[in-house]
C-alpha atoms as a PDB file:
ATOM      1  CA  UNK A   1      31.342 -58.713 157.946  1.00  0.00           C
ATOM      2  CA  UNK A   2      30.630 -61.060 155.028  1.00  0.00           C
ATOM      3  CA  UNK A   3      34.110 -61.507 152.807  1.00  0.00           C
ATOM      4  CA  UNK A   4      34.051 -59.908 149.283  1.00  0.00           C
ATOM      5  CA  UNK A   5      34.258 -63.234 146.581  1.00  0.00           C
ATOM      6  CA  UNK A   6      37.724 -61.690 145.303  1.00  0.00           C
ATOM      7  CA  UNK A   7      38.942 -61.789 149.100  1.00  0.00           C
ATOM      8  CA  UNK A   8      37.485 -65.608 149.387  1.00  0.00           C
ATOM      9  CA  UNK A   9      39.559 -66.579 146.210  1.00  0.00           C
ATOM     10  CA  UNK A  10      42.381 -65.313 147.868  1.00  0.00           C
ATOM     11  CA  UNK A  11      41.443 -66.896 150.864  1.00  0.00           C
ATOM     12  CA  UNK A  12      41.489 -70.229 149.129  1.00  0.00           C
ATOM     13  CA  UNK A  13      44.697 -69.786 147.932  1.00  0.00           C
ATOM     14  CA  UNK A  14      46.179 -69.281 151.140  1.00  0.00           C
ATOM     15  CA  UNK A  15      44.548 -72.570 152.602  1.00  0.00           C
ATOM     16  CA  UNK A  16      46.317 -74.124 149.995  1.00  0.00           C
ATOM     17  CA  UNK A  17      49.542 -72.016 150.657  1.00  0.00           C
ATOM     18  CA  UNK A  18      49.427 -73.411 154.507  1.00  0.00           C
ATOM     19  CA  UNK A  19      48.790 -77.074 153.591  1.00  0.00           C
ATOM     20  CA  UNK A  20      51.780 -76.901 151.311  1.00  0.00           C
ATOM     21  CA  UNK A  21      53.720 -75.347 154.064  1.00  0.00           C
ATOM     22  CA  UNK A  22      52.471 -77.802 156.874  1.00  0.00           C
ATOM     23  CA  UNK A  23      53.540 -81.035 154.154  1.00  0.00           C
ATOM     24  CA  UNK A  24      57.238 -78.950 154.153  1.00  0.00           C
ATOM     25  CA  UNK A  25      57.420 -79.221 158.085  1.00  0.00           C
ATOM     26  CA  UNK A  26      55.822 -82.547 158.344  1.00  0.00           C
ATOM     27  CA  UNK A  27      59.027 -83.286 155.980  1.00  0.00           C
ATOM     28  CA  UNK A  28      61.487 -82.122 158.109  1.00  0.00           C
ATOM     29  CA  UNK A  29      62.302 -79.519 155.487  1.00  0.00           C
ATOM     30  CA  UNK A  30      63.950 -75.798 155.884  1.00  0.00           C
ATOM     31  CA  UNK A  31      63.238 -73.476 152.312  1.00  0.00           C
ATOM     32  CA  UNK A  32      66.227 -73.749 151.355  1.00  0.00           C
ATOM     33  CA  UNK A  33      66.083 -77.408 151.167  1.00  0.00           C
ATOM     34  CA  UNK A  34      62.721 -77.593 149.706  1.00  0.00           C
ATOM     35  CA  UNK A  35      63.766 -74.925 146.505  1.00  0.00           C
ATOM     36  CA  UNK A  36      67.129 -76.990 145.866  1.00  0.00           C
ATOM     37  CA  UNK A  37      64.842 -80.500 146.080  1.00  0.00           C
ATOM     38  CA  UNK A  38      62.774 -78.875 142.908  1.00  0.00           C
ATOM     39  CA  UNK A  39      64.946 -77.105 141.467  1.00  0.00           C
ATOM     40  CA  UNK A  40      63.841 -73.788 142.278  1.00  0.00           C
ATOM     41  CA  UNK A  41      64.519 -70.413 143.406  1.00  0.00           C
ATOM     42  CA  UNK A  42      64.379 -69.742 147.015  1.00  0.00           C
ATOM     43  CA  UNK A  43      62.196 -66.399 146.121  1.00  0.00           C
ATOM     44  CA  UNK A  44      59.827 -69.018 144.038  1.00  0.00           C
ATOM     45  CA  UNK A  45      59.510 -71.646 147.331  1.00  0.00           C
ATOM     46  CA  UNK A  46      58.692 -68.400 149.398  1.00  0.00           C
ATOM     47  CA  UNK A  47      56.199 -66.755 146.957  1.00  0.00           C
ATOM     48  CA  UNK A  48      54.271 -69.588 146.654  1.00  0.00           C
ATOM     49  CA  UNK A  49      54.292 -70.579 150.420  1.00  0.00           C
ATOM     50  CA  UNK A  50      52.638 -67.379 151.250  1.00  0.00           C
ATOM     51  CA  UNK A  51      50.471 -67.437 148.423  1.00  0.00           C
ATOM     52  CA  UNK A  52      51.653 -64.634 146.630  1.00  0.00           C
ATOM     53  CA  UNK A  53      52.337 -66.425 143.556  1.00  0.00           C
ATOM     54  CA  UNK A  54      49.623 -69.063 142.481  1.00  0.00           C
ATOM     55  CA  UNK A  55      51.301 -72.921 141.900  1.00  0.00           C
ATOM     56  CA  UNK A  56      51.204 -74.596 138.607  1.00  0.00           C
ATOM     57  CA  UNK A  57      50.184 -78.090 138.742  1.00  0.00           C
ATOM     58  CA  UNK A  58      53.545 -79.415 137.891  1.00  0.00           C
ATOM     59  CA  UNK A  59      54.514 -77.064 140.955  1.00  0.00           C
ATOM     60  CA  UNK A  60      52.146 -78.844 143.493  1.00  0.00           C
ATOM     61  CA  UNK A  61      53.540 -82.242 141.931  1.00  0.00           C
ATOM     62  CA  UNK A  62      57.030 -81.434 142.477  1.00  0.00           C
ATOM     63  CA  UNK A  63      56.384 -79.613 145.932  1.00  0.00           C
ATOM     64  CA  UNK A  64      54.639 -83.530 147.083  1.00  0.00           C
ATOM     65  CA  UNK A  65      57.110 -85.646 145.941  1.00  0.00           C
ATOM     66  CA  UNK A  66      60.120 -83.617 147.536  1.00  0.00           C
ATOM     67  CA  UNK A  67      57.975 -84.496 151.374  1.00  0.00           C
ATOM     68  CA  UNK A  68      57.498 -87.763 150.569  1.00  0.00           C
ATOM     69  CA  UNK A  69      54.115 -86.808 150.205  1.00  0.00           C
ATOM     70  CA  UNK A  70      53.282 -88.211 146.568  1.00  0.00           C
ATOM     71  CA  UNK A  71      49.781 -89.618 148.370  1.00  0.00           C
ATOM     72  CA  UNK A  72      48.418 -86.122 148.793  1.00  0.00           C
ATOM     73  CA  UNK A  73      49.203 -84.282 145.361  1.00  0.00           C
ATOM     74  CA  UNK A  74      45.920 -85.650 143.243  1.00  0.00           C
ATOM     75  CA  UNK A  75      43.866 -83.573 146.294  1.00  0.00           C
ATOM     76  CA  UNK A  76      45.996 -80.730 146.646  1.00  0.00           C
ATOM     77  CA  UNK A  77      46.188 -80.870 142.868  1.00  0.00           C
ATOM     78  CA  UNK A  78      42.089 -80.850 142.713  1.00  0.00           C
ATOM     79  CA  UNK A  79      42.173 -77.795 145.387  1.00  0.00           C
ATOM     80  CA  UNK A  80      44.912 -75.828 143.336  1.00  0.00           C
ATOM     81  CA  UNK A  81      42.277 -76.101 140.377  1.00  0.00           C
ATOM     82  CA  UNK A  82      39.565 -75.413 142.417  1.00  0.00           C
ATOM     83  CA  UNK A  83      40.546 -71.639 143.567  1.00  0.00           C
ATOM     84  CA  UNK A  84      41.636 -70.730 139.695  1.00  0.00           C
ATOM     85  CA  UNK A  85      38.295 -71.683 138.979  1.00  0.00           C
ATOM     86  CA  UNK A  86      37.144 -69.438 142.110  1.00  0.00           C
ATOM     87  CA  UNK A  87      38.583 -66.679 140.281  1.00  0.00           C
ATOM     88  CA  UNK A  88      37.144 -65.713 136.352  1.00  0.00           C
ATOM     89  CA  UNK A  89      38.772 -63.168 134.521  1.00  0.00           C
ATOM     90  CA  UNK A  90      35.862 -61.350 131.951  1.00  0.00           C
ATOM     91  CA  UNK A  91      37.954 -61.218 129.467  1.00  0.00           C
ATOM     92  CA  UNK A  92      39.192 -64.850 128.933  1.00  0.00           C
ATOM     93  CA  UNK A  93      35.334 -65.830 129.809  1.00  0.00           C
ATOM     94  CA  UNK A  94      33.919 -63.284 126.967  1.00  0.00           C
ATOM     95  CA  UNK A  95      37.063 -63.808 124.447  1.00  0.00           C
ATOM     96  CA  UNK A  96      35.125 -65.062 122.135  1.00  0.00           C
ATOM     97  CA  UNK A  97      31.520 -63.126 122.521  1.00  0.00           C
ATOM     98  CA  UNK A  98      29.088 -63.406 125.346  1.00  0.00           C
ATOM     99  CA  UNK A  99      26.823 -66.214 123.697  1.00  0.00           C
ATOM    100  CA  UNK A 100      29.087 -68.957 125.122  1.00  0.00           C
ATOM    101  CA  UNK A 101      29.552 -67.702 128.562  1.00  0.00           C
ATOM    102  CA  UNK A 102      25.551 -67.535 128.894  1.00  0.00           C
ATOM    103  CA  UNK A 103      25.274 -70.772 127.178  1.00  0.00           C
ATOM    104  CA  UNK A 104      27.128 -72.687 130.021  1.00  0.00           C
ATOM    105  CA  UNK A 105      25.126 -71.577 132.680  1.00  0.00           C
ATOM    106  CA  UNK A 106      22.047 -72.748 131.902  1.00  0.00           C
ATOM    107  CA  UNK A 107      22.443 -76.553 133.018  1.00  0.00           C
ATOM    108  CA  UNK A 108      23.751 -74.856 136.361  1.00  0.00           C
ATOM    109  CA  UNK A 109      19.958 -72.574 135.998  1.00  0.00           C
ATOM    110  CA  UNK A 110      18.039 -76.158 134.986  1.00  0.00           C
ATOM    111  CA  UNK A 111      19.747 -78.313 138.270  1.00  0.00           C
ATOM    112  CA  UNK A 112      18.932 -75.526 140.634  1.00  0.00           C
ATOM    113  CA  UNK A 113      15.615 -75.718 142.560  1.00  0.00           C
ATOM    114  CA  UNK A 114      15.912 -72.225 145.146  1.00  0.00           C
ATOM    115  CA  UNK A 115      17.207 -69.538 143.862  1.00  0.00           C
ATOM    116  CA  UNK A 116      17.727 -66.344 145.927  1.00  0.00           C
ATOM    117  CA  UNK A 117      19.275 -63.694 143.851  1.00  0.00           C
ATOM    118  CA  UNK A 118      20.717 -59.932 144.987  1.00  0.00           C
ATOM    119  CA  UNK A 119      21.516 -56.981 143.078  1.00  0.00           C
ATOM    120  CA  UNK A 120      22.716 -53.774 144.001  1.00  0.00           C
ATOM    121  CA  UNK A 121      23.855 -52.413 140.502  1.00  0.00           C
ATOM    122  CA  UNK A 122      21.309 -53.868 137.297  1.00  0.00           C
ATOM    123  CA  UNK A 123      18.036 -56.145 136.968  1.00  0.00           C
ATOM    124  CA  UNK A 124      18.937 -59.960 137.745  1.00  0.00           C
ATOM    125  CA  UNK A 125      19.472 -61.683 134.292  1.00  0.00           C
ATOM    126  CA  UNK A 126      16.910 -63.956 134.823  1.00  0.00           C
ATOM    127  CA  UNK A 127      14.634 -60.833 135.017  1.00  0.00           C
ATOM    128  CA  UNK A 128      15.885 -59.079 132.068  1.00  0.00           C
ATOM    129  CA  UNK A 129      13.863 -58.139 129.232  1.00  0.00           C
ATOM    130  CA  UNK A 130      15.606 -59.009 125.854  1.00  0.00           C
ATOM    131  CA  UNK A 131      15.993 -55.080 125.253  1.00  0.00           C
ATOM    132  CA  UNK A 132      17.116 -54.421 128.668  1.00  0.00           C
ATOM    133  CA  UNK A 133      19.820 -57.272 127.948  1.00  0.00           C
ATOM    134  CA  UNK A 134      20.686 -56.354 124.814  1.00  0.00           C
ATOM    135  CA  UNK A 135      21.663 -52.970 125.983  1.00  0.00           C
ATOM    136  CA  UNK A 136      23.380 -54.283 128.839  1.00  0.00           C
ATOM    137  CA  UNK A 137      25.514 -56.314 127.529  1.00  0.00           C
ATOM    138  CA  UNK A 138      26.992 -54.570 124.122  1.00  0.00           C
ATOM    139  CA  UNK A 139      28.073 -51.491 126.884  1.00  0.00           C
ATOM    140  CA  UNK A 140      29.923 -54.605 128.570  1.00  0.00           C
ATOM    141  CA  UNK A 141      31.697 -55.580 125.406  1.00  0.00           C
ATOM    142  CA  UNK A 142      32.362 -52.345 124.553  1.00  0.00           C
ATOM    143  CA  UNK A 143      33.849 -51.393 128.308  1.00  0.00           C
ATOM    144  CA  UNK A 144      35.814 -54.635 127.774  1.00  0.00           C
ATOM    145  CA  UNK A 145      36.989 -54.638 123.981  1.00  0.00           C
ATOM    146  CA  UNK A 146      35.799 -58.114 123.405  1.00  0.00           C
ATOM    147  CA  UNK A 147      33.301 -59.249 120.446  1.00  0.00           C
ATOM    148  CA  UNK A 148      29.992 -57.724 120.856  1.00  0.00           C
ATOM    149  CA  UNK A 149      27.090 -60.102 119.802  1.00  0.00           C
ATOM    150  CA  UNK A 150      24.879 -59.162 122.938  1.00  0.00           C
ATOM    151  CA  UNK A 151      21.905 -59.851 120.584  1.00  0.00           C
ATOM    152  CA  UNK A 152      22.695 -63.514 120.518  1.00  0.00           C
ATOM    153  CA  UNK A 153      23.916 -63.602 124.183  1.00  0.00           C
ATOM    154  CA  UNK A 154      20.576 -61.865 124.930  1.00  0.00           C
ATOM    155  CA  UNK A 155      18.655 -64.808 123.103  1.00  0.00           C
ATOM    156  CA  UNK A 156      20.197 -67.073 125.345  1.00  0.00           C
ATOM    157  CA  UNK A 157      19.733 -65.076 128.604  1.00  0.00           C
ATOM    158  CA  UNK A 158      16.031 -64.782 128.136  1.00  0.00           C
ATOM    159  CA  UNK A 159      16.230 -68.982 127.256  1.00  0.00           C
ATOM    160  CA  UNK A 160      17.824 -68.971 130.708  1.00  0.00           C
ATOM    161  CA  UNK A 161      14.630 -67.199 132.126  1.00  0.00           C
ATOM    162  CA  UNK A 162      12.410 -70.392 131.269  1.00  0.00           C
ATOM    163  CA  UNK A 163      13.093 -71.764 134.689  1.00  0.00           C
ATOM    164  CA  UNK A 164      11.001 -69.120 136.071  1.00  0.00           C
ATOM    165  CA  UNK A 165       7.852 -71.170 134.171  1.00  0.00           C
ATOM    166  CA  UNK A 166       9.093 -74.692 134.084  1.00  0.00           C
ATOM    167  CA  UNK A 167       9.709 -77.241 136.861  1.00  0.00           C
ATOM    168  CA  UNK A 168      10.168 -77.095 140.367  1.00  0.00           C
ATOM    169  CA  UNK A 169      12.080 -73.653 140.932  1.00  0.00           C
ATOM    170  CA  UNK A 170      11.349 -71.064 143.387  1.00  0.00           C
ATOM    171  CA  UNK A 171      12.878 -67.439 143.376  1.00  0.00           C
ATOM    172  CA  UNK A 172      13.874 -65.198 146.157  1.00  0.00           C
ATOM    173  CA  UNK A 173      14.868 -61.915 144.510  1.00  0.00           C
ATOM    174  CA  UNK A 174      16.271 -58.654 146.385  1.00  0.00           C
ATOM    175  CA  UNK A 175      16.962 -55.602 144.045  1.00  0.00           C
ATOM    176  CA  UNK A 176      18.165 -52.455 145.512  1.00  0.00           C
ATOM    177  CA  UNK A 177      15.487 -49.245 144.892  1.00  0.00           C
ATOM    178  CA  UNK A 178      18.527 -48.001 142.892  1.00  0.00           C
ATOM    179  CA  UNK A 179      18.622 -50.743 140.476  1.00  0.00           C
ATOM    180  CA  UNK A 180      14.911 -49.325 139.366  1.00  0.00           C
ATOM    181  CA  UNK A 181      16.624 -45.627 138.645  1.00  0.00           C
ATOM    182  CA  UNK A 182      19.801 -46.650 136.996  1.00  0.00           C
ATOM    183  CA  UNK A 183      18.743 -46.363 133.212  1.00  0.00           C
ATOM    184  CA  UNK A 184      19.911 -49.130 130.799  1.00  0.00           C
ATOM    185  CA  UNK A 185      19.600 -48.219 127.200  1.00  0.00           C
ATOM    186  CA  UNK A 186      16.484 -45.583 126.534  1.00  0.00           C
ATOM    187  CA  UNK A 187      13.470 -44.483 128.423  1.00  0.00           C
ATOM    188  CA  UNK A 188      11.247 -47.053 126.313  1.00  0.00           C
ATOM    189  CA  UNK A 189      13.559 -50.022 127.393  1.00  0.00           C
ATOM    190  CA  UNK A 190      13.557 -49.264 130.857  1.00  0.00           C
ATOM    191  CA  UNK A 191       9.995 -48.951 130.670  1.00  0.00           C
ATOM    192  CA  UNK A 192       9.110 -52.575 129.389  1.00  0.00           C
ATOM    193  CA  UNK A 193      11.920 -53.942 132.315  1.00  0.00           C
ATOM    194  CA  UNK A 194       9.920 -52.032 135.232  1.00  0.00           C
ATOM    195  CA  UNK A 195       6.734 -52.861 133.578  1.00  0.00           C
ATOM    196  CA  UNK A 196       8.426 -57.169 133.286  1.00  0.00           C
ATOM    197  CA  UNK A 197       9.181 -56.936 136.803  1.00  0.00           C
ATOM    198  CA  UNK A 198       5.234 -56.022 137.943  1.00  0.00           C
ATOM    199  CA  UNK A 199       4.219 -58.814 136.029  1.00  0.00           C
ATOM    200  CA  UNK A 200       6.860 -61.536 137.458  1.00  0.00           C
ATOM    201  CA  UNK A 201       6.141 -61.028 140.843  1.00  0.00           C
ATOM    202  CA  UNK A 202       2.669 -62.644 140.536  1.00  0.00           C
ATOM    203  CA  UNK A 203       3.611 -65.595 139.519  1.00  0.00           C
ATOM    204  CA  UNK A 204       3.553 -68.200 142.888  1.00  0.00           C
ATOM    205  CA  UNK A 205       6.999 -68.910 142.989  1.00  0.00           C
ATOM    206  CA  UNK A 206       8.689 -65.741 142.799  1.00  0.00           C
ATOM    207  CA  UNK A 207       9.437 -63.543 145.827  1.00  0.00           C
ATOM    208  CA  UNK A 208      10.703 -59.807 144.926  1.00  0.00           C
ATOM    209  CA  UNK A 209      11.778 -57.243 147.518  1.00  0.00           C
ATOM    210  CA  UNK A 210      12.404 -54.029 146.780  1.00  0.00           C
ATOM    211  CA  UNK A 211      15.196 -52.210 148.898  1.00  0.00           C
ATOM    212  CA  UNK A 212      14.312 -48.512 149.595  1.00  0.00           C
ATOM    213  CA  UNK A 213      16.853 -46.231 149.083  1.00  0.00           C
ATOM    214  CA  UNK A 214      16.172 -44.707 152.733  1.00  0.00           C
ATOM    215  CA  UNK A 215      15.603 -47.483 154.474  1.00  0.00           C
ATOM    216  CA  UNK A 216      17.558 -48.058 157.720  1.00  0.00           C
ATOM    217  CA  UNK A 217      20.328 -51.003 157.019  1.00  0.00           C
ATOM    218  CA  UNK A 218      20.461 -53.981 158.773  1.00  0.00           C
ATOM    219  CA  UNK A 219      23.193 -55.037 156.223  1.00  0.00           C
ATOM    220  CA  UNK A 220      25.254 -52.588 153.997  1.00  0.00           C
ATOM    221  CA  UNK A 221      24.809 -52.928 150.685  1.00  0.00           C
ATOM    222  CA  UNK A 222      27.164 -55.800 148.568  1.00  0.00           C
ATOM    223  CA  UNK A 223      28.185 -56.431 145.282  1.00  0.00           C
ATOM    224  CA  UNK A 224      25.746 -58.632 143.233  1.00  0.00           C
ATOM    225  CA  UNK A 225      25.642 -62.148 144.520  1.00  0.00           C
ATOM    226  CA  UNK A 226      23.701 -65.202 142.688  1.00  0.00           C
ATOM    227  CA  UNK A 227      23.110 -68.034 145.623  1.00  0.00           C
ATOM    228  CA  UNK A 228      22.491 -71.405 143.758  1.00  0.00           C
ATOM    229  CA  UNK A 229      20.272 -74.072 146.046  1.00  0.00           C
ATOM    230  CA  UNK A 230      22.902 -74.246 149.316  1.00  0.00           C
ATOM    231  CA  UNK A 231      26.024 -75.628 147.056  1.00  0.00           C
ATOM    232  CA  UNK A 232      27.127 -72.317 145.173  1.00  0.00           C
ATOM    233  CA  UNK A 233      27.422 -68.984 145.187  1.00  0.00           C
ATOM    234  CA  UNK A 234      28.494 -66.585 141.883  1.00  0.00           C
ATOM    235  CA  UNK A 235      29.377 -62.523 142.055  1.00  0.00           C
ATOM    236  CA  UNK A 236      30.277 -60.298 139.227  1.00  0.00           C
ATOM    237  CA  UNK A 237      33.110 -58.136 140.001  1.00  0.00           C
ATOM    238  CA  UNK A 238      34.066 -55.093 137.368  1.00  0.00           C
ATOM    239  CA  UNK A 239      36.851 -57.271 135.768  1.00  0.00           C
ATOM    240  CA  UNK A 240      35.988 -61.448 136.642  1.00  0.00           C
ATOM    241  CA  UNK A 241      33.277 -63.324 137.736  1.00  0.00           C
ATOM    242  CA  UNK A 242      33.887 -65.076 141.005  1.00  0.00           C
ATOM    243  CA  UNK A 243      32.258 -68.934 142.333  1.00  0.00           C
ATOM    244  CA  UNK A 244      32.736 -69.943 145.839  1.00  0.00           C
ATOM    245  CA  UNK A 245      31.711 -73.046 146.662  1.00  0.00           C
ATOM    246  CA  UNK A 246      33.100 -73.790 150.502  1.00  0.00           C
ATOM    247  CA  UNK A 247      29.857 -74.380 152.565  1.00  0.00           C
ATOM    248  CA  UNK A 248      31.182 -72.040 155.327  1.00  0.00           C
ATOM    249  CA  UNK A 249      31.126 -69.358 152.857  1.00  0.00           C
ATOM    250  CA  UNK A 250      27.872 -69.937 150.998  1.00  0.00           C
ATOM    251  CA  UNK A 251      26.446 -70.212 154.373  1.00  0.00           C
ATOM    252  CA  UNK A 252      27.349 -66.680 155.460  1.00  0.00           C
ATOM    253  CA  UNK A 253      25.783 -65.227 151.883  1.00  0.00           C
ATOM    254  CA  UNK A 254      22.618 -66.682 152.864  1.00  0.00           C
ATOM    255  CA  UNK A 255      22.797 -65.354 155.962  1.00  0.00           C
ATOM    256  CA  UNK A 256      23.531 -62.133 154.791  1.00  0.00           C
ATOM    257  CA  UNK A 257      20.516 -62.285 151.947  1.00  0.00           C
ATOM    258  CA  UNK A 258      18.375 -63.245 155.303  1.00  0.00           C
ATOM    259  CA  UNK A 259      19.400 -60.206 156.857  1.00  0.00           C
ATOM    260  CA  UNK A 260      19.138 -58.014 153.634  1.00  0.00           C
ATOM    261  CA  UNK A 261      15.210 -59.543 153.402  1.00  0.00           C
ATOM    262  CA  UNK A 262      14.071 -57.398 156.298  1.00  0.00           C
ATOM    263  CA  UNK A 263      14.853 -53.902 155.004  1.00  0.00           C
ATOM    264  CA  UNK A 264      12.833 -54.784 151.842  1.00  0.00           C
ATOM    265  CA  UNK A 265       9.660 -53.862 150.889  1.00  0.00           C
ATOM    266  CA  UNK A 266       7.617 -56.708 149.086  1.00  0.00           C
ATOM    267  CA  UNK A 267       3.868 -56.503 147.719  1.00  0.00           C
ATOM    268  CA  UNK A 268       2.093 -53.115 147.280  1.00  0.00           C
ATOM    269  CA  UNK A 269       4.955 -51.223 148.919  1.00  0.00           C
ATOM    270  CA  UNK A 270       7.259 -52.684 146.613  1.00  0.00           C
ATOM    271  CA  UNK A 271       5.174 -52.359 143.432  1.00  0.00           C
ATOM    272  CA  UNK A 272       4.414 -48.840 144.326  1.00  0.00           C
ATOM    273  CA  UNK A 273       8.294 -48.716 144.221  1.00  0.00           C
ATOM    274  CA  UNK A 274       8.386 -49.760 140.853  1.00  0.00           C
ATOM    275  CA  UNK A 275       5.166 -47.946 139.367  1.00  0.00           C
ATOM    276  CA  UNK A 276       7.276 -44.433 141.063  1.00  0.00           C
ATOM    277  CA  UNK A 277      10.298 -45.215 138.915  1.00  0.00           C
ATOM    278  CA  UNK A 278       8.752 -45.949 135.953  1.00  0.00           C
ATOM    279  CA  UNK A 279       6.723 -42.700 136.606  1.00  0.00           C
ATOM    280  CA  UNK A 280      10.335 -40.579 136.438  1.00  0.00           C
ATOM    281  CA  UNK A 281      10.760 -41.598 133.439  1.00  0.00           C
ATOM    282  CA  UNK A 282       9.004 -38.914 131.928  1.00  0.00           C
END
């Protein structure tokens, strides 16, 4: 089984957890001895040694210099930041709108060359009709209490779509059939998305499989995972957005988007998917 993005920002933390506690060994060191060195709490020294309690900076500093180990902190320091970064919380990304949060993706869009893209809840962003975004994302705001401008984060979502027509980018998409069904905003603006997606998937460098709803798994569904060339992988969880980066655990997302491929239905089956929900509509 792949591991969820909130349980791979944990497990980062606890690689960093051991390497802290292998430097306290190395030293010689019980605890005890280790806590009174800093200046700590024995309950701190253990909470952060089995990585129940995240390190400051200063913390990792302090932890180095009581092992004699001053020559490791700038790295342990750079993997400390690393898993906070693993590990977005929505709220501190959208505190001040959702303009700026889609704003800083789109070098990360521009650098990229193969995309391949899963959703098992709403159409990819990079899909999304202006409408269809619009809608989207002032529920978000409003589920979240932060500023709502999704009109101007909208703008710059469908900016981010221009890599779909410029440069050297190709597109592996997987929706789930019950992304089609799941109605954002009204019938009309569901409508245009559907009708968006049947165009997209003629263009040459965009592959779309559709996931039927009764199809026999190979691979159970996931939360929605964005897999950037073979360096970086980004998920949207209810309450943070999550970036994993180790190449172990990249690897196994593209293995499991490999295994999600054959279930899906691509072509004529798939736009006959797509034509059926916009049918229900009514």
């Amino acid at each position: 089984m792949t591991a969820s993005p909130l349980s791979a920002a944990q497990a980062a933390r606890e690689r960093l957890a051991a390497q802290l506690r292998d430097l306290r060994i190395d030293a010689g060191l019980t605890g005890e001895e280790l806590a009174l060195r800093c200046g700590w709490s024995a309950s701190k020294r253990s909470r952060i040694e089995n990585a129940r309690t995240p390190p400051s900076d200063a913390d990792v500093r302090q932890w180095c210099q009581a092992c004699g180990a001053q020559d490791q902190a700038t790295d342990l320091v750079a993997a400390n930041r690393q898993a906070d970064q693993m590990y977005v919380h929505w709220k501190k990304l959208h505190g001040h709108g959702m303009r700026r949060a889609q704003d800083e993706v789109l070098p990360l869009y521009a650098r990229t060359r193969h995309f391949r893209i899963y959703c098992s809840n709403v159409v990819p962003g990079i899909l999304q009709t202006e409408a269809y975004a619009t809608a989207l994302l002032s529920t978000i705001a409003r589920f979240q209490g932060t500023p709502d401008d999704a009109p101007e984060a909208a703008a710059s979502r469908i900016e981010r779509s221009h890599v779909l027509h410029e440069g050297d980018h190709r597109f592996a998409f997987l929706l789930e059939e019950t992304v089609l069904r799941y109605r954002i905003g009204p019938s009309e603006t569901m409508a245009s998305q559907l009708g968006y997606l049947l165009a997209v998937m003629a263009l040459p460098n965009v592959s779309l499989g559709i996931i039927p709803s009764d199809a026999e798994r190979r691979m159970w569904p996931l939360e929605a995972f964005y897999l950037f060339d073979d360096r970086q992988v980004s998920s949207e969880l209810l309450t943070a957005a999550v970036n994993v980066t180790a190449p172990g655990e990249v690897s196994t997302y593209a293995k499991a988007f490999a295994e999600m491929s054959k279930n899906a239905a691509y072509g004529a089956p798939a736009r006959t998917l797509i034509t059926d929900a916009i049918g229900a509509l009514g």
